[in-house]
C-alpha atoms as a PDB file:
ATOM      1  CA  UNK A   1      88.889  85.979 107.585  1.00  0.00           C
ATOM      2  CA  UNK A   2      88.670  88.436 104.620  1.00  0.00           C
ATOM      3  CA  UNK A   3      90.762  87.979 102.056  1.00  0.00           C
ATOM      4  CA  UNK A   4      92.471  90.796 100.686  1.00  0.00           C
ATOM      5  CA  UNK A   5      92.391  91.995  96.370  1.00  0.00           C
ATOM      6  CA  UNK A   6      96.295  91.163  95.380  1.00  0.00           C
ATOM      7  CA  UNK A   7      97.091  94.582  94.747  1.00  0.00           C
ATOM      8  CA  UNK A   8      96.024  95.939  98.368  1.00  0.00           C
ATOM      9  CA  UNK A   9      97.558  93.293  99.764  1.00  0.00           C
ATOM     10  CA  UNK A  10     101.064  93.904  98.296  1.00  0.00           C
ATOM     11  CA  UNK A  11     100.291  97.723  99.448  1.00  0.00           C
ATOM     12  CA  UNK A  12     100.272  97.025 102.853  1.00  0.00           C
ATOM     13  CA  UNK A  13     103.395  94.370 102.332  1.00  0.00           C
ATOM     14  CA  UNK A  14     105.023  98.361 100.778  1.00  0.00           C
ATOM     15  CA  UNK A  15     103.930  99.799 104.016  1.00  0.00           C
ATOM     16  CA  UNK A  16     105.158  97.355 106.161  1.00  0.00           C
ATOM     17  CA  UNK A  17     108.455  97.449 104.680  1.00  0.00           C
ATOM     18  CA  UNK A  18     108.283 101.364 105.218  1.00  0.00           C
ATOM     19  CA  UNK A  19     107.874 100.794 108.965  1.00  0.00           C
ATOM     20  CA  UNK A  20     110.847  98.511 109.157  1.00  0.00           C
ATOM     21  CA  UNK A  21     113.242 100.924 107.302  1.00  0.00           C
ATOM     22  CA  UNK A  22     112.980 103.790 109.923  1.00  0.00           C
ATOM     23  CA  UNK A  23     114.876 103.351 112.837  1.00  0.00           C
ATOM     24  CA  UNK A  24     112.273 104.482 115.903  1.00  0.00           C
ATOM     25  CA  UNK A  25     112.961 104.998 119.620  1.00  0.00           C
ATOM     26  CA  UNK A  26     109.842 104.405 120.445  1.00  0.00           C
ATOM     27  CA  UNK A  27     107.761 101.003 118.462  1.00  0.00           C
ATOM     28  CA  UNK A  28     105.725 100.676 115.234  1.00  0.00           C
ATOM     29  CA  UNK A  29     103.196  98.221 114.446  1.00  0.00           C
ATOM     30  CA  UNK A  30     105.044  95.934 116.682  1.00  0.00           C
ATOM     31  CA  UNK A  31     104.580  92.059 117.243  1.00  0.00           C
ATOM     32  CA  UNK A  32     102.635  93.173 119.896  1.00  0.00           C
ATOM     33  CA  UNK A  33      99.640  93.996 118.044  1.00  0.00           C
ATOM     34  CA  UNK A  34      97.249  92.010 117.137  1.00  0.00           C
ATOM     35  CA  UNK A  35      97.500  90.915 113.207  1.00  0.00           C
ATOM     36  CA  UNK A  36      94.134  92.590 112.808  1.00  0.00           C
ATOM     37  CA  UNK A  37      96.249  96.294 114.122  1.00  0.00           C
ATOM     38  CA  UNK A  38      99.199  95.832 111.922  1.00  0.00           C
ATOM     39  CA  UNK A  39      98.476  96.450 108.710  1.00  0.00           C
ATOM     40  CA  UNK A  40      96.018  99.512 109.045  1.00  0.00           C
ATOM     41  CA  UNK A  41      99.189 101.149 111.661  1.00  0.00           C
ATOM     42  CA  UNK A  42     101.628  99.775 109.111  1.00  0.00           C
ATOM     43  CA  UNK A  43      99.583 101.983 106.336  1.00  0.00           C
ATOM     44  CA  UNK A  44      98.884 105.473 109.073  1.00  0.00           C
ATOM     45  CA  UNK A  45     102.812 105.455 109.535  1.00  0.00           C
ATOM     46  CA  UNK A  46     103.761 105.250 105.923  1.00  0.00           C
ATOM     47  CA  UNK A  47     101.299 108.225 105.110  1.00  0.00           C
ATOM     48  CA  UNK A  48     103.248 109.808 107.840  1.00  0.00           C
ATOM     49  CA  UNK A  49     106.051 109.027 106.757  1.00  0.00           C
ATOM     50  CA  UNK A  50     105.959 109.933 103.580  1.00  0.00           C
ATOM     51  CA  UNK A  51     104.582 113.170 104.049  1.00  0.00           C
ATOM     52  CA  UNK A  52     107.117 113.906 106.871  1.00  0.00           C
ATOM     53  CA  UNK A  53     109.664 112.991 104.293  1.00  0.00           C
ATOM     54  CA  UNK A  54     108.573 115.223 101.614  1.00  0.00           C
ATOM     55  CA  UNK A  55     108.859 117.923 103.984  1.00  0.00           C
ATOM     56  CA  UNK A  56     112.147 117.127 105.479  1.00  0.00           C
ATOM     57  CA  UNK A  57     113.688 114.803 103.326  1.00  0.00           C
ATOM     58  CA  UNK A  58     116.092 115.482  99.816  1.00  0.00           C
ATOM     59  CA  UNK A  59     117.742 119.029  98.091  1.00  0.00           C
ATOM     60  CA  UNK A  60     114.155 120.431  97.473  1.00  0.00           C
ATOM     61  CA  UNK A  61     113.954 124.035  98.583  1.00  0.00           C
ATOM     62  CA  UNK A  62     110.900 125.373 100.234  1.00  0.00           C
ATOM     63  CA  UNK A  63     108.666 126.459  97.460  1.00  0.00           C
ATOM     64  CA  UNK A  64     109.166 122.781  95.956  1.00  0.00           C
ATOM     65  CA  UNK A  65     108.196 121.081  99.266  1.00  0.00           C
ATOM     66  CA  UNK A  66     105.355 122.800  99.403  1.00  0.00           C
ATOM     67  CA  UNK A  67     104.007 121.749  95.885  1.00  0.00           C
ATOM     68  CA  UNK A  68     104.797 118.488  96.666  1.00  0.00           C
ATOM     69  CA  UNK A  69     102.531 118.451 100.045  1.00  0.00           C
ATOM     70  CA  UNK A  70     100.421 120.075  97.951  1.00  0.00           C
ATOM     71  CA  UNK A  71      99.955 117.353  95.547  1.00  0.00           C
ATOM     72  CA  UNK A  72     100.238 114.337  98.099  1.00  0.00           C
ATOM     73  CA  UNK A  73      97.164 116.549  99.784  1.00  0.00           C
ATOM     74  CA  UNK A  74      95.278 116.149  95.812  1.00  0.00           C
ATOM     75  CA  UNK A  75      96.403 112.390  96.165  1.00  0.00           C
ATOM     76  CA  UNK A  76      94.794 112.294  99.487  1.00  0.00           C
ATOM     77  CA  UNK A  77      91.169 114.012  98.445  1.00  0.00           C
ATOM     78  CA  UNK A  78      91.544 111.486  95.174  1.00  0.00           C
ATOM     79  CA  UNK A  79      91.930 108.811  97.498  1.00  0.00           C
ATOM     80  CA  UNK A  80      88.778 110.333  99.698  1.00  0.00           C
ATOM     81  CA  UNK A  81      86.861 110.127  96.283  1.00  0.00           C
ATOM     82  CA  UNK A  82      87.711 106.393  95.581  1.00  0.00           C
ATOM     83  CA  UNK A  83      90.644 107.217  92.887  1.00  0.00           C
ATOM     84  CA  UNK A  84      94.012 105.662  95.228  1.00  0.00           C
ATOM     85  CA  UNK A  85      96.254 105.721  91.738  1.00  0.00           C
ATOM     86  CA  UNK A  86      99.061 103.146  92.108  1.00  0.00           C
ATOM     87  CA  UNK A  87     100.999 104.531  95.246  1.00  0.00           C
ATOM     88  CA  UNK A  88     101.069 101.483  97.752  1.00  0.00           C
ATOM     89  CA  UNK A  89     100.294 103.703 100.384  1.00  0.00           C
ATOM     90  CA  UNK A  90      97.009 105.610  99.156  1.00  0.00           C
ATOM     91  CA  UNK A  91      96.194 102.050  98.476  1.00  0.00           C
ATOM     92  CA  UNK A  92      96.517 100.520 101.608  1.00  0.00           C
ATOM     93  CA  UNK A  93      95.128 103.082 103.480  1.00  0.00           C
ATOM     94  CA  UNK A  94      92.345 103.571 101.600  1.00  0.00           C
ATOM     95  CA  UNK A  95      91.561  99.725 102.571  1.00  0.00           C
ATOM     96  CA  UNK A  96      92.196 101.434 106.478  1.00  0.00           C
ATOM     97  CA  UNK A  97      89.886 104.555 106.228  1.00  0.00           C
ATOM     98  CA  UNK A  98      86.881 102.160 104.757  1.00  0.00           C
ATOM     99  CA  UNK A  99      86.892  99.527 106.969  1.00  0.00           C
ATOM    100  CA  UNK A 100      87.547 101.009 110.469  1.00  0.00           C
ATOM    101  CA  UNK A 101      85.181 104.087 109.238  1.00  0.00           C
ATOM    102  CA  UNK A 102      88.768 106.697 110.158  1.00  0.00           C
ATOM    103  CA  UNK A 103      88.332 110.462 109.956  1.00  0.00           C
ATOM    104  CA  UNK A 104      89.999 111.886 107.198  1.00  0.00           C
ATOM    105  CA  UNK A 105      90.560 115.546 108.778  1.00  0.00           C
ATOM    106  CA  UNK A 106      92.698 113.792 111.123  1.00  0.00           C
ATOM    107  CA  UNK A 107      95.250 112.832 108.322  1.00  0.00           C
ATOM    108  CA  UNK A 108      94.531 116.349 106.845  1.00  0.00           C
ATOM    109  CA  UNK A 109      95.698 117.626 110.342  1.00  0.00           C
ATOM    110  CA  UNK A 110      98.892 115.882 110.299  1.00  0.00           C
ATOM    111  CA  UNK A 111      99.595 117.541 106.340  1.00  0.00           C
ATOM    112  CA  UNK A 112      98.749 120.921 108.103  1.00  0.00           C
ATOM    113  CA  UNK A 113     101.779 120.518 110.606  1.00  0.00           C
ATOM    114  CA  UNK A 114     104.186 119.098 108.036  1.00  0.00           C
ATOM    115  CA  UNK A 115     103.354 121.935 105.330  1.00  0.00           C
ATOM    116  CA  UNK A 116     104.172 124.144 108.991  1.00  0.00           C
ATOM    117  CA  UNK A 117     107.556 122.505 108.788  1.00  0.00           C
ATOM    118  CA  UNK A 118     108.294 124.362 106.020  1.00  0.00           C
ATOM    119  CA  UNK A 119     107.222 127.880 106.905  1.00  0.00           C
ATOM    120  CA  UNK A 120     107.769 127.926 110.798  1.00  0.00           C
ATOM    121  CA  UNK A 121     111.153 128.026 112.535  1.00  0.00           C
ATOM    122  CA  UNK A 122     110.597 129.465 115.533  1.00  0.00           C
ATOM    123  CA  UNK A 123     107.677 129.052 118.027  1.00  0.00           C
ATOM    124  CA  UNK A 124     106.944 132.422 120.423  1.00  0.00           C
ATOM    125  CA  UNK A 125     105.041 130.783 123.210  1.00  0.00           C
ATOM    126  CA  UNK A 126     105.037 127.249 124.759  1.00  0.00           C
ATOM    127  CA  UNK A 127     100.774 127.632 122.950  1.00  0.00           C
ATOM    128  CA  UNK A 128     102.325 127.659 119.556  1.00  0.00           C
ATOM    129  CA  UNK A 129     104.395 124.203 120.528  1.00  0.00           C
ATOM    130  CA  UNK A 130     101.400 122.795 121.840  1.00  0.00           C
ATOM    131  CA  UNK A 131      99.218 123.858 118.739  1.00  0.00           C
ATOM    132  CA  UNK A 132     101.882 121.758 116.506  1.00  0.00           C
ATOM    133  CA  UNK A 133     101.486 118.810 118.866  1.00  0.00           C
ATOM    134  CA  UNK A 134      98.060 118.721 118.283  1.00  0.00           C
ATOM    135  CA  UNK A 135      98.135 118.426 114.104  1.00  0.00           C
ATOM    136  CA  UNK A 136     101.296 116.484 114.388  1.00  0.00           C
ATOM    137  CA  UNK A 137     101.049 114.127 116.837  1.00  0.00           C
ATOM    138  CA  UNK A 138      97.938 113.870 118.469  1.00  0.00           C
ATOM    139  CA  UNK A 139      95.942 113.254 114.994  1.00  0.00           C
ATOM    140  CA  UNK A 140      97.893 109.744 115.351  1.00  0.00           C
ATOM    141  CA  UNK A 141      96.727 108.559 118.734  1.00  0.00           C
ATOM    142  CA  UNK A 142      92.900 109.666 117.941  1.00  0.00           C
ATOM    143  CA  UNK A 143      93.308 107.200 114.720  1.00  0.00           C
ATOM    144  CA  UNK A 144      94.712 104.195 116.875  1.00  0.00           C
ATOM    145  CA  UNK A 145      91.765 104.863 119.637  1.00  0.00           C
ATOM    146  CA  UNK A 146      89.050 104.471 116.825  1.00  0.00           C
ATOM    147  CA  UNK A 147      91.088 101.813 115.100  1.00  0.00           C
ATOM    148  CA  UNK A 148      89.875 100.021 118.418  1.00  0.00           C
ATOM    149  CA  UNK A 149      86.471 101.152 118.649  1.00  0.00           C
ATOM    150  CA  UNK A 150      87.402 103.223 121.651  1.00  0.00           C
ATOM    151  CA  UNK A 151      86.936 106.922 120.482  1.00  0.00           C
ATOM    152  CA  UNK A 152      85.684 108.530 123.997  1.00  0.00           C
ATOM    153  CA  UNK A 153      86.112 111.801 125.310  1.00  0.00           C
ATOM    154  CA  UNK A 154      88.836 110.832 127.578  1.00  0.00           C
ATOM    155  CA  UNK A 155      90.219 108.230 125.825  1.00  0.00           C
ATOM    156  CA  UNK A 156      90.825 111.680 123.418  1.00  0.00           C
ATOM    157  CA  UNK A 157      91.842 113.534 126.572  1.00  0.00           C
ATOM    158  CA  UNK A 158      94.513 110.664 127.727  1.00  0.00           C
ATOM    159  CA  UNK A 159      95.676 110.251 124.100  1.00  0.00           C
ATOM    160  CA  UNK A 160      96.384 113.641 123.186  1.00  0.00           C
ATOM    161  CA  UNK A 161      98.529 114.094 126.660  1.00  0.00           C
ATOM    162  CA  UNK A 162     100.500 110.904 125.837  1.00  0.00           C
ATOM    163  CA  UNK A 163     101.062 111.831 121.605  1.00  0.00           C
ATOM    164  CA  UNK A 164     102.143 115.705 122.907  1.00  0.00           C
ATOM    165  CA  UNK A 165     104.572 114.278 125.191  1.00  0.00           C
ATOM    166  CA  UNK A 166     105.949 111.685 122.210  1.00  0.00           C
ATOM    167  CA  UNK A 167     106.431 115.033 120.497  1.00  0.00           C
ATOM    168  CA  UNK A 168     107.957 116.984 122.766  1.00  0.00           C
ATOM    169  CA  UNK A 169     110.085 114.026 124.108  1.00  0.00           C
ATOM    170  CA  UNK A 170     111.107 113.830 120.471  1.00  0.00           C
ATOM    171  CA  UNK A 171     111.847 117.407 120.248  1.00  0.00           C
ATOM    172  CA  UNK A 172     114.141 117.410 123.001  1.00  0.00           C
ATOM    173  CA  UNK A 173     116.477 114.540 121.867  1.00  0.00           C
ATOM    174  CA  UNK A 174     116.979 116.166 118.378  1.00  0.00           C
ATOM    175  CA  UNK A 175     117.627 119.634 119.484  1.00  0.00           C
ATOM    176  CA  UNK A 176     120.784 119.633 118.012  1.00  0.00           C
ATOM    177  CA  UNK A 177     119.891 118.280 114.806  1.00  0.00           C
ATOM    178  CA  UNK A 178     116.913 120.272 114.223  1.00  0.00           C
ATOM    179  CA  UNK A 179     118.495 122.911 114.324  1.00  0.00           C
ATOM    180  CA  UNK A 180     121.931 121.803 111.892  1.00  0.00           C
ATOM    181  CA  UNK A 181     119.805 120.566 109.630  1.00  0.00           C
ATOM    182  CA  UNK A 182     116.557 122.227 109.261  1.00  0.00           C
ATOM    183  CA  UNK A 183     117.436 125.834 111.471  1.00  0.00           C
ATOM    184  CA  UNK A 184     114.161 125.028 114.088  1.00  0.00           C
ATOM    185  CA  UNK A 185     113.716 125.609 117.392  1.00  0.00           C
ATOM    186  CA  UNK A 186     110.836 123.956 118.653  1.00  0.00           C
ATOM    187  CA  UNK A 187     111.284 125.910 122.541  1.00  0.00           C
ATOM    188  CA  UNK A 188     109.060 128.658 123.198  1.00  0.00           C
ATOM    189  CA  UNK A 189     110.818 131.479 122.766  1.00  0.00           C
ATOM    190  CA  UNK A 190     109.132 133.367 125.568  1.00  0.00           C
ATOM    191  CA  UNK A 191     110.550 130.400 127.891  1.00  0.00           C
ATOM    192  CA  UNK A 192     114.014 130.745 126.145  1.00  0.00           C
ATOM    193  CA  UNK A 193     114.204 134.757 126.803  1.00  0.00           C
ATOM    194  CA  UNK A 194     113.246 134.104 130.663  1.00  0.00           C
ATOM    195  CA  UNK A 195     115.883 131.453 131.016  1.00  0.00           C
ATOM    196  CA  UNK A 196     118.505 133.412 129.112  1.00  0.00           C
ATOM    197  CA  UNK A 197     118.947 131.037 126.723  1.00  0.00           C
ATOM    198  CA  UNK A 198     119.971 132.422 123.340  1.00  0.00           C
ATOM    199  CA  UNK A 199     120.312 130.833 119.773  1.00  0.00           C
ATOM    200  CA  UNK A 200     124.196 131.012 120.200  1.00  0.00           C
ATOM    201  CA  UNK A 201     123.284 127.668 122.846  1.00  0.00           C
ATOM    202  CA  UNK A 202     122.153 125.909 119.460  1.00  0.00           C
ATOM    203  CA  UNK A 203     125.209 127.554 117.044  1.00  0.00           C
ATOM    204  CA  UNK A 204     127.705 127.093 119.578  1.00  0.00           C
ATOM    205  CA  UNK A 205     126.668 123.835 121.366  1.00  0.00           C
ATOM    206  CA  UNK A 206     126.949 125.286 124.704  1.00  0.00           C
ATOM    207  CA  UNK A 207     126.265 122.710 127.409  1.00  0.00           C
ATOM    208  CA  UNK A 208     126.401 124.897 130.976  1.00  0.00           C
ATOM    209  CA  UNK A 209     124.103 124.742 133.684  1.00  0.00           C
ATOM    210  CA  UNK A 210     121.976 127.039 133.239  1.00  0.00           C
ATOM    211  CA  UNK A 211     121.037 125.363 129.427  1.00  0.00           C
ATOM    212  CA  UNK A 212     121.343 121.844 131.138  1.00  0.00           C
ATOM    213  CA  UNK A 213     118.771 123.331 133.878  1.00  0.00           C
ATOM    214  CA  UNK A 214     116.764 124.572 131.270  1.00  0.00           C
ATOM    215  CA  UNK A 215     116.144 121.734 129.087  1.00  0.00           C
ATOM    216  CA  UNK A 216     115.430 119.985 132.283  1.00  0.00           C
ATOM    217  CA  UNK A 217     112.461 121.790 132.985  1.00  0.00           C
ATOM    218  CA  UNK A 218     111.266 120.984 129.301  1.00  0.00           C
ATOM    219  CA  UNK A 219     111.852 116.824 129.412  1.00  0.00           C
ATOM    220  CA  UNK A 220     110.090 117.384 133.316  1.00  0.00           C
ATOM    221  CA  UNK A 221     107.424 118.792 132.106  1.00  0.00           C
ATOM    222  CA  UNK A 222     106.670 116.454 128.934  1.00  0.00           C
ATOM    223  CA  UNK A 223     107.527 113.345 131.000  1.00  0.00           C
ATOM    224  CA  UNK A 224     104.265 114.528 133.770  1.00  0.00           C
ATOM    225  CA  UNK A 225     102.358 114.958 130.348  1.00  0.00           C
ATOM    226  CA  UNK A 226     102.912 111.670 129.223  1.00  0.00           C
ATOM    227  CA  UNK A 227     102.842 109.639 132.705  1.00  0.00           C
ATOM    228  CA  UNK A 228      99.114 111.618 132.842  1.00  0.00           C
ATOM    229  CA  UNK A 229      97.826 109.777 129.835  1.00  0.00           C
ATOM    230  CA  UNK A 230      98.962 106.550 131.349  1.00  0.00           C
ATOM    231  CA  UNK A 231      95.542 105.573 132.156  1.00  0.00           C
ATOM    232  CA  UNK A 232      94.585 105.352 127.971  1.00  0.00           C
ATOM    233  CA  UNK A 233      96.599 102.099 128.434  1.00  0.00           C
ATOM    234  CA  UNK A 234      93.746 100.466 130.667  1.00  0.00           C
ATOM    235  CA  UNK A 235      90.955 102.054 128.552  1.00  0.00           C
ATOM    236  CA  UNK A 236      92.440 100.387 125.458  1.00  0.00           C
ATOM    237  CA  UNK A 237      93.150  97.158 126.978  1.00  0.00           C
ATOM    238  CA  UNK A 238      94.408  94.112 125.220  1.00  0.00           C
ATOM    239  CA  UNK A 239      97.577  93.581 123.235  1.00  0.00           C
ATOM    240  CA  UNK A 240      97.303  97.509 122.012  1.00  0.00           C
ATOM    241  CA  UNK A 241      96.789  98.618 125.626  1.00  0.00           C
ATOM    242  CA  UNK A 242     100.246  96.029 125.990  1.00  0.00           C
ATOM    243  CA  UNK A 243     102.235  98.251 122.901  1.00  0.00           C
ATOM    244  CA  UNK A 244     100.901 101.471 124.599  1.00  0.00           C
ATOM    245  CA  UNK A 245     102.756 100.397 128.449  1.00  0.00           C
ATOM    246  CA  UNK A 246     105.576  99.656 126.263  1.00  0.00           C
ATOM    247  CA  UNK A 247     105.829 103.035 124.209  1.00  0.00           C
ATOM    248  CA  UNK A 248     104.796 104.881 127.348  1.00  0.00           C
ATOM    249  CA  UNK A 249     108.142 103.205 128.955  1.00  0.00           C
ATOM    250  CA  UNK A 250     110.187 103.262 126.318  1.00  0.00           C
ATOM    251  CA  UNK A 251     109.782 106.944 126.202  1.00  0.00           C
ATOM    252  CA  UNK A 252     109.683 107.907 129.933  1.00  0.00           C
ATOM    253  CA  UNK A 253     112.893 105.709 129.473  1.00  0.00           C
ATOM    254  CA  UNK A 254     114.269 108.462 127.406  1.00  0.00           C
ATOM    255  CA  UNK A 255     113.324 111.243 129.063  1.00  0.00           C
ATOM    256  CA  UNK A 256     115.233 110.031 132.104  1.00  0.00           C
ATOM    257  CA  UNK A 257     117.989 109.840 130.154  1.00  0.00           C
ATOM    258  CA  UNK A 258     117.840 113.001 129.012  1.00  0.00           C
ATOM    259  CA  UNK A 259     117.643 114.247 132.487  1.00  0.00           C
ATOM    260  CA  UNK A 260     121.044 112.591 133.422  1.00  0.00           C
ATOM    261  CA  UNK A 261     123.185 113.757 130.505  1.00  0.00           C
ATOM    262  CA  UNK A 262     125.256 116.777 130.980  1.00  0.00           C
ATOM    263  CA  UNK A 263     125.262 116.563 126.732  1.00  0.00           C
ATOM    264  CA  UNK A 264     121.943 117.571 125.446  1.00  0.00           C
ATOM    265  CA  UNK A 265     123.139 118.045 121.817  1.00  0.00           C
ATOM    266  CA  UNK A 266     123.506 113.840 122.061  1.00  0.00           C
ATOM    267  CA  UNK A 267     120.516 112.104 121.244  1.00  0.00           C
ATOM    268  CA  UNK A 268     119.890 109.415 123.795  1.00  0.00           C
ATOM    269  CA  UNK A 269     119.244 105.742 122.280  1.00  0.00           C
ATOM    270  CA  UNK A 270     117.790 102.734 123.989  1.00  0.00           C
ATOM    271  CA  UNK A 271     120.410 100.143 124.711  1.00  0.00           C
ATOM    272  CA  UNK A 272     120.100  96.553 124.801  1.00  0.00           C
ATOM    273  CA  UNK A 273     120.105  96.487 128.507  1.00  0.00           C
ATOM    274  CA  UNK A 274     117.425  99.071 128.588  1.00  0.00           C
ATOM    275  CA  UNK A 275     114.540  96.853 127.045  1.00  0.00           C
ATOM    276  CA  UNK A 276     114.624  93.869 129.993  1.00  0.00           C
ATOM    277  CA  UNK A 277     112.915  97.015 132.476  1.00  0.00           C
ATOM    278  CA  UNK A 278     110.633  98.431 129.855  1.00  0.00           C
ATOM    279  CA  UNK A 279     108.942  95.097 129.308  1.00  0.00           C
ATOM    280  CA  UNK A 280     109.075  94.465 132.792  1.00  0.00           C
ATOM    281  CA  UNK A 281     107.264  97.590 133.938  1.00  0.00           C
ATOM    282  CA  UNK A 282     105.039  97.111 131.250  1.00  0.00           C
ATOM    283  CA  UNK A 283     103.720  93.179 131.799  1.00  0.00           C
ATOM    284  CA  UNK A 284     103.250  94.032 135.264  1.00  0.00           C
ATOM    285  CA  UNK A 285     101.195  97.611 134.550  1.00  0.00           C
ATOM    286  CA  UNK A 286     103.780  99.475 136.782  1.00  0.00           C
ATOM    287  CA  UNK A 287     103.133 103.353 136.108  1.00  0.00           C
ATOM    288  CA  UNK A 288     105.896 104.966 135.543  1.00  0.00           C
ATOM    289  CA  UNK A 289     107.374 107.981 138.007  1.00  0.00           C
ATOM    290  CA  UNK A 290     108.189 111.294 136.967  1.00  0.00           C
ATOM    291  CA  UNK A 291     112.117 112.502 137.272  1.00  0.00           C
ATOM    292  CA  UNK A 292     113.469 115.300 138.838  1.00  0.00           C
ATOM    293  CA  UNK A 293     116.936 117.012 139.216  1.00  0.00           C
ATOM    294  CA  UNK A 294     118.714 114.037 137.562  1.00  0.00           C
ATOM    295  CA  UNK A 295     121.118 116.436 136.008  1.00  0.00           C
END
């Protein structure tokens, strides 16, 4: 086993405790994983994270977040360049990027989306949403699939569908704080002007059937997404493979949750008695089946 320098080794202990501190429907660098996965997910979550935070996070107004991406994108190309500084993080995953040989546009990507944040409120077309997904989300999946040595074209293909659907999944169950907090919408507005859905449903909090309909064409359609990338479970394999079934539950978990509210301001939240049937579906490989007129 190679031992870690001191100092990276207290960086990933930083990242680790960054993972623990933010509550997740869905799970981090679980026990699940194999040691050899934790730390190097542990250190691609807190660079995450951290940018997410900088974007979302605080009293800065826009023209400050932006500088600050700005500068945690300098940080990043110092990093690239062999200068990580003293931040834990840039540490750590400087450690990651060397020794499983990562590609660094993919954490660029995921800078692109949160700098987005910032700028973009509204999305015109379900295209633009899906454009997002793919520098938000998807740069993370792509990252865990050649973490594992597994970086195939449709181990990409099956990734991307399942990271999309996290997104969107994510999306829907935060509607209503999105929108308090940060004033974004991230429906296609196209989709939203079809249905007859205005912004006075997000103002107002309106919960009729017709929004309740609406929304449950979104979740339906992310949930087929995400049960479509099932199969990057069996490509993966292993204890990974095992955390994938679970995430891939956990969520579709969600979703169906979403689809039986009547309230979708309320962000749904795995109970207790939700996690027996997750793990049970999972250990025996049971793919999950979409929902349909729940609500």
């Amino acid at each position: 086993m190679t031992t870690l320098p001191q100092n990276t080794e207290s960086a990933y202990k930083a990242c680790a405790d960054i993972v623990r501190q933010h509550y997740e429907n869905f799970p981090v660098a679980s026990i699940l994983l194999p040691k050899t996965l934790r730390k190097p997910i542990s250190a691609i979550y807190s660079f995450a994270r951290t940018a997410d935070d900088l974007a979302d996070e605080g009293d800065l107004d826009a023209s400050d977040r932006l500088q600050a991406l700005e500068q945690y994108t300098k940080y990043f190309n110092n990093m690239l360049a062999g200068v990580s500084g003293n931040d834990p993080v840039f540490i750590a995953l400087a450690d990651t990027i060397s020794r499983f040989d990562l590609s660094p546009e993919l954490f660029t990507d995921l800078i692109s989306a949160f700098q987005q944040d910032i700028t973009k409120k509204r999305y015109d077309n379900f295209e633009e949403v899906l454009d997002y997904c793919r520098r938000s989300a998807n740069p993370v999946g792509r990252l865990l699939i050649q973490l594992v040595g597994k970086d195939q074209p449709q181990a990409r293909k099956f990734s991307d569908a399942v990271c999309t659907a996290l997104q969107l999944i994510n999306f829907y169950q935060d509607i209503g704080q999105d929108y308090e907090e940060n004033n974004r919408i991230y429906l296609a507005k196209n989709e939203m002007n079809a249905a007859g859905i205005t912004e006075d449903y997000f103002s107002q909090r309106i919960n009729d059937e017709k929004f309740n309909h609406f929304m449950n064409q979104q979740v339906e359609r992310a949930d087929k997404m995400l049960i479509s990338g099932y199969p990057l479970c069996h490509h993966i394999g292993g204890r990974l493979g095992m955390e994938l079934k679970v995430t891939i539950h956990a969520a579709h978990t969600v979703a169906t949750k979403m689809l039986r509210t009547k309230d979708c301001f309320t962000r749904p939240r795995l109970s207790k008695t939700d996690w027996p049937m997750i793990v049970f579906m999972s250990l025996f490989d049971i793919t999950p089946k979409a929902m349909s007129g729940l609500a």
